[in-house]
C-alpha atoms as a PDB file:
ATOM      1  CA  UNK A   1     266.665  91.007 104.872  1.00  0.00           C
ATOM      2  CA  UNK A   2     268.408  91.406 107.844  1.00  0.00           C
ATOM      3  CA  UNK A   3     267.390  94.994 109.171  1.00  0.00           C
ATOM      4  CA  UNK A   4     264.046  93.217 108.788  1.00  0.00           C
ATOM      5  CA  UNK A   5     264.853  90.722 110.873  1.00  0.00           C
ATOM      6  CA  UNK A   6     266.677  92.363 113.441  1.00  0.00           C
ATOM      7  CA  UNK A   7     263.782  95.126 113.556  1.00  0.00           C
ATOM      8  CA  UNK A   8     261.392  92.381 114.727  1.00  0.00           C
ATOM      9  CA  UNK A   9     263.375  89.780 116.464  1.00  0.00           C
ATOM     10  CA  UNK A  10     265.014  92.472 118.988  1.00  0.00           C
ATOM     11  CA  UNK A  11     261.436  94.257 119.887  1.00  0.00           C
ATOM     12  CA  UNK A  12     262.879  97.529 118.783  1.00  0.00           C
ATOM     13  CA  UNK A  13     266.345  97.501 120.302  1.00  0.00           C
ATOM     14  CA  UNK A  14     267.421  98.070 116.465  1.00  0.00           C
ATOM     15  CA  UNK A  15     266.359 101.493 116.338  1.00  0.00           C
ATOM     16  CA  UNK A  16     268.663 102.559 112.869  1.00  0.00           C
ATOM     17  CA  UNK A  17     267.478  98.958 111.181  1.00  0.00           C
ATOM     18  CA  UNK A  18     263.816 100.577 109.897  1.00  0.00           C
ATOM     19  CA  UNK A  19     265.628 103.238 108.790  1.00  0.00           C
ATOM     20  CA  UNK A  20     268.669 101.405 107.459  1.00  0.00           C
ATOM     21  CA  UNK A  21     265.913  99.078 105.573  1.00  0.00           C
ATOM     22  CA  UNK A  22     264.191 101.881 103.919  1.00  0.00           C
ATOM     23  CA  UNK A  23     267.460 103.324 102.787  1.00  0.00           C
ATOM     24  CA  UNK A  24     268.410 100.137 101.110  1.00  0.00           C
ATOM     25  CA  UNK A  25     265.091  99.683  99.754  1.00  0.00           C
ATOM     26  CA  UNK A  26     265.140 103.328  97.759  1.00  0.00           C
ATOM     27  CA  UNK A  27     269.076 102.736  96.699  1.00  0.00           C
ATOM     28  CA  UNK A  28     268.008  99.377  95.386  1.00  0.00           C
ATOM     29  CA  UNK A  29     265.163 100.854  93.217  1.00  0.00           C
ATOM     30  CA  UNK A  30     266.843 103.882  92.179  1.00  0.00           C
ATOM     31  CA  UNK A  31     269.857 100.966  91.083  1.00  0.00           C
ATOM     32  CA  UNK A  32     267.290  98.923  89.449  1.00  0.00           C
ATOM     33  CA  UNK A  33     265.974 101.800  87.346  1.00  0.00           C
ATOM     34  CA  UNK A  34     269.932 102.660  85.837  1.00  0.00           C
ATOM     35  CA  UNK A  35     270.396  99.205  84.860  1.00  0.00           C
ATOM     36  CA  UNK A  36     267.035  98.059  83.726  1.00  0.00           C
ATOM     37  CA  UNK A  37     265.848 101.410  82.215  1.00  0.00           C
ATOM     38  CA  UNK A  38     268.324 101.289  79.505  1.00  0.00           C
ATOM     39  CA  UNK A  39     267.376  97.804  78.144  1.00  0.00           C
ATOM     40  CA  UNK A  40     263.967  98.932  77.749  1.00  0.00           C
ATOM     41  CA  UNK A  41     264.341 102.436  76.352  1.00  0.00           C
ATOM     42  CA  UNK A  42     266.555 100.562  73.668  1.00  0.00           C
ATOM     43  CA  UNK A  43     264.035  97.900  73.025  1.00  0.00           C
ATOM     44  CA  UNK A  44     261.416 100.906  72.842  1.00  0.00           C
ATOM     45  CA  UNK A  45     263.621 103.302  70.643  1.00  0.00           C
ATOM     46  CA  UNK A  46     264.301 100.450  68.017  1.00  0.00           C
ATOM     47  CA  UNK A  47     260.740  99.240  68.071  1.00  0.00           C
ATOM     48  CA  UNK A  48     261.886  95.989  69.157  1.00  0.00           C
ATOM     49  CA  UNK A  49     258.902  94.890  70.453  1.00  0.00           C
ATOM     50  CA  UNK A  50     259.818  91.281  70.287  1.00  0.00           C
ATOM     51  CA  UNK A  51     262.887  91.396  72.463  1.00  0.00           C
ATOM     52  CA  UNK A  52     260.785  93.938  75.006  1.00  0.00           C
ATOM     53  CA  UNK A  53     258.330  90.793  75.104  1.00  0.00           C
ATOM     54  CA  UNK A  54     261.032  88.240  75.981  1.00  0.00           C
ATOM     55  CA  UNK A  55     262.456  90.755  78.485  1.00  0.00           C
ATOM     56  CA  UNK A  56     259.620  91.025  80.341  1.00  0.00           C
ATOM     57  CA  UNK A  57     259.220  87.634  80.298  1.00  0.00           C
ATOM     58  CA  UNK A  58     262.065  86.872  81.662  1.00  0.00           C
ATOM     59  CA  UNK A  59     261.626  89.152  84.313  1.00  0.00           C
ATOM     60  CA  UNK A  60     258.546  87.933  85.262  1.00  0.00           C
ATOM     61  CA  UNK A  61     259.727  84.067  85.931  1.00  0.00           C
ATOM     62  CA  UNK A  62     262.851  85.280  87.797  1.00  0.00           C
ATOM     63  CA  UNK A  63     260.517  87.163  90.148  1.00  0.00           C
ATOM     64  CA  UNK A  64     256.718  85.794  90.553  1.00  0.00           C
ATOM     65  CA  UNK A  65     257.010  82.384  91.166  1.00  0.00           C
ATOM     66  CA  UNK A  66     259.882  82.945  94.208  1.00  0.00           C
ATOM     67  CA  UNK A  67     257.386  85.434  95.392  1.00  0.00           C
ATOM     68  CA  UNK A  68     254.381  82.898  95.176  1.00  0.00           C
ATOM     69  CA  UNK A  69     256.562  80.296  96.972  1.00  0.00           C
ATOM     70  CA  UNK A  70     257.513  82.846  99.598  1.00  0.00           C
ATOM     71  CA  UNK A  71     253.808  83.717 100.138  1.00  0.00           C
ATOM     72  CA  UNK A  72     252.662  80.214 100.275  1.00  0.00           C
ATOM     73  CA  UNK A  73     255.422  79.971 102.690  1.00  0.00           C
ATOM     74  CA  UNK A  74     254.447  82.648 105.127  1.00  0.00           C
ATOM     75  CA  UNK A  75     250.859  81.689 104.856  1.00  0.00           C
ATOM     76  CA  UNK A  76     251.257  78.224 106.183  1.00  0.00           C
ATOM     77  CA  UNK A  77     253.642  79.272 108.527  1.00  0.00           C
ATOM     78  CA  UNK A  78     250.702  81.963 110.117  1.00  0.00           C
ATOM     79  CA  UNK A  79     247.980  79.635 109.240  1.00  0.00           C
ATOM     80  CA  UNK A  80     246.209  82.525 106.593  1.00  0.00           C
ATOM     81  CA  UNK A  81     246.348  80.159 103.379  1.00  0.00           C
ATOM     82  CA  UNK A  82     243.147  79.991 103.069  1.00  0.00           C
ATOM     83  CA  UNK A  83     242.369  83.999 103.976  1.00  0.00           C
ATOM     84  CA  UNK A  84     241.327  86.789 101.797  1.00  0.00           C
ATOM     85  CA  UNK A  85     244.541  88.017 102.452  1.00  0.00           C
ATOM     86  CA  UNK A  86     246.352  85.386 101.200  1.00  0.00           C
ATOM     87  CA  UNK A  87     243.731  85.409  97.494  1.00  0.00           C
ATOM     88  CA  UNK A  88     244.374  89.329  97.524  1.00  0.00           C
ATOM     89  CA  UNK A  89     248.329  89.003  97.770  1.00  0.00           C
ATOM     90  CA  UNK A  90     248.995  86.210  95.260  1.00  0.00           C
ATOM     91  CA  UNK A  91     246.182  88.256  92.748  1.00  0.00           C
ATOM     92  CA  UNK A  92     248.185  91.706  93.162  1.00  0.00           C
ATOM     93  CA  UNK A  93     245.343  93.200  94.223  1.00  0.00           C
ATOM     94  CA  UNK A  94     246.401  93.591  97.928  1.00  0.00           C
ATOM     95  CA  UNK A  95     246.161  97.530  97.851  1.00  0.00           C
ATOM     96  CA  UNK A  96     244.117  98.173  94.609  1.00  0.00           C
ATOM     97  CA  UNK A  97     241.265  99.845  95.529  1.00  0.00           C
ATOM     98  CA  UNK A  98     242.164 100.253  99.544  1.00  0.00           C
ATOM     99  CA  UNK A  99     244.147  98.498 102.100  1.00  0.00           C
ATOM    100  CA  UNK A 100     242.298  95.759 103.206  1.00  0.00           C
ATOM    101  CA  UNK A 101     244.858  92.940 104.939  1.00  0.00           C
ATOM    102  CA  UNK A 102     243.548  92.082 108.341  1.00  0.00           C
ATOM    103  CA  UNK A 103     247.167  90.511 109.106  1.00  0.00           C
ATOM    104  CA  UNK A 104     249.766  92.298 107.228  1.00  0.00           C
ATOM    105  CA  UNK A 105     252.546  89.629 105.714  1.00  0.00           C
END
């Protein structure tokens, strides 16, 4: 979060935080992948469907509604909660077909 920040609160002065954000970005997902990948190739492998369900599940509620409060957030904040763009992100279907955000988040 904070390369982020510093990448748009210092106009650019930040050069190494876009890259530094990307960086952490890719070693997160790559991390996510070795711990999560596991779990689910198990459930998979043993045809334990049920426990692939509650997994998911799980996953789900730790990450969608903090990402609907964040985006309900942000759009009151920038006065968009009532945009497209605002219907689009909280649907997932931001980038479906094409990119169509007149204000990117």
């Amino acid at each position: 979060m904070l390369p982020h920040y510093f990448m748009y609160s210092a106009n650019g002065t930040w050069p190494f935080a876009e890259s530094f954000s990307v960086t952490a970005v890719e070693v997160f997902f790559v991390l996510s992948g070795f711990v999560l990948g596991p779990q689910m190739m198990l459930c998979a492998t043993n045809r334990n469907w049920a426990t692939l369900k509650t997994f998911w599940v799980r996953r789900w509620m730790r990450t969608i509604p903090s990402y609907l409060v964040a985006l309900f957030c942000i759009s009151v904040i920038f006065k968009q909660i009532e945009s497209s763009d605002f219907i689009r992100y909280a649907t997932y279907a931001e980038n479906l077909f094409r990119q169509h955000n007149v204000n990117d988040y």
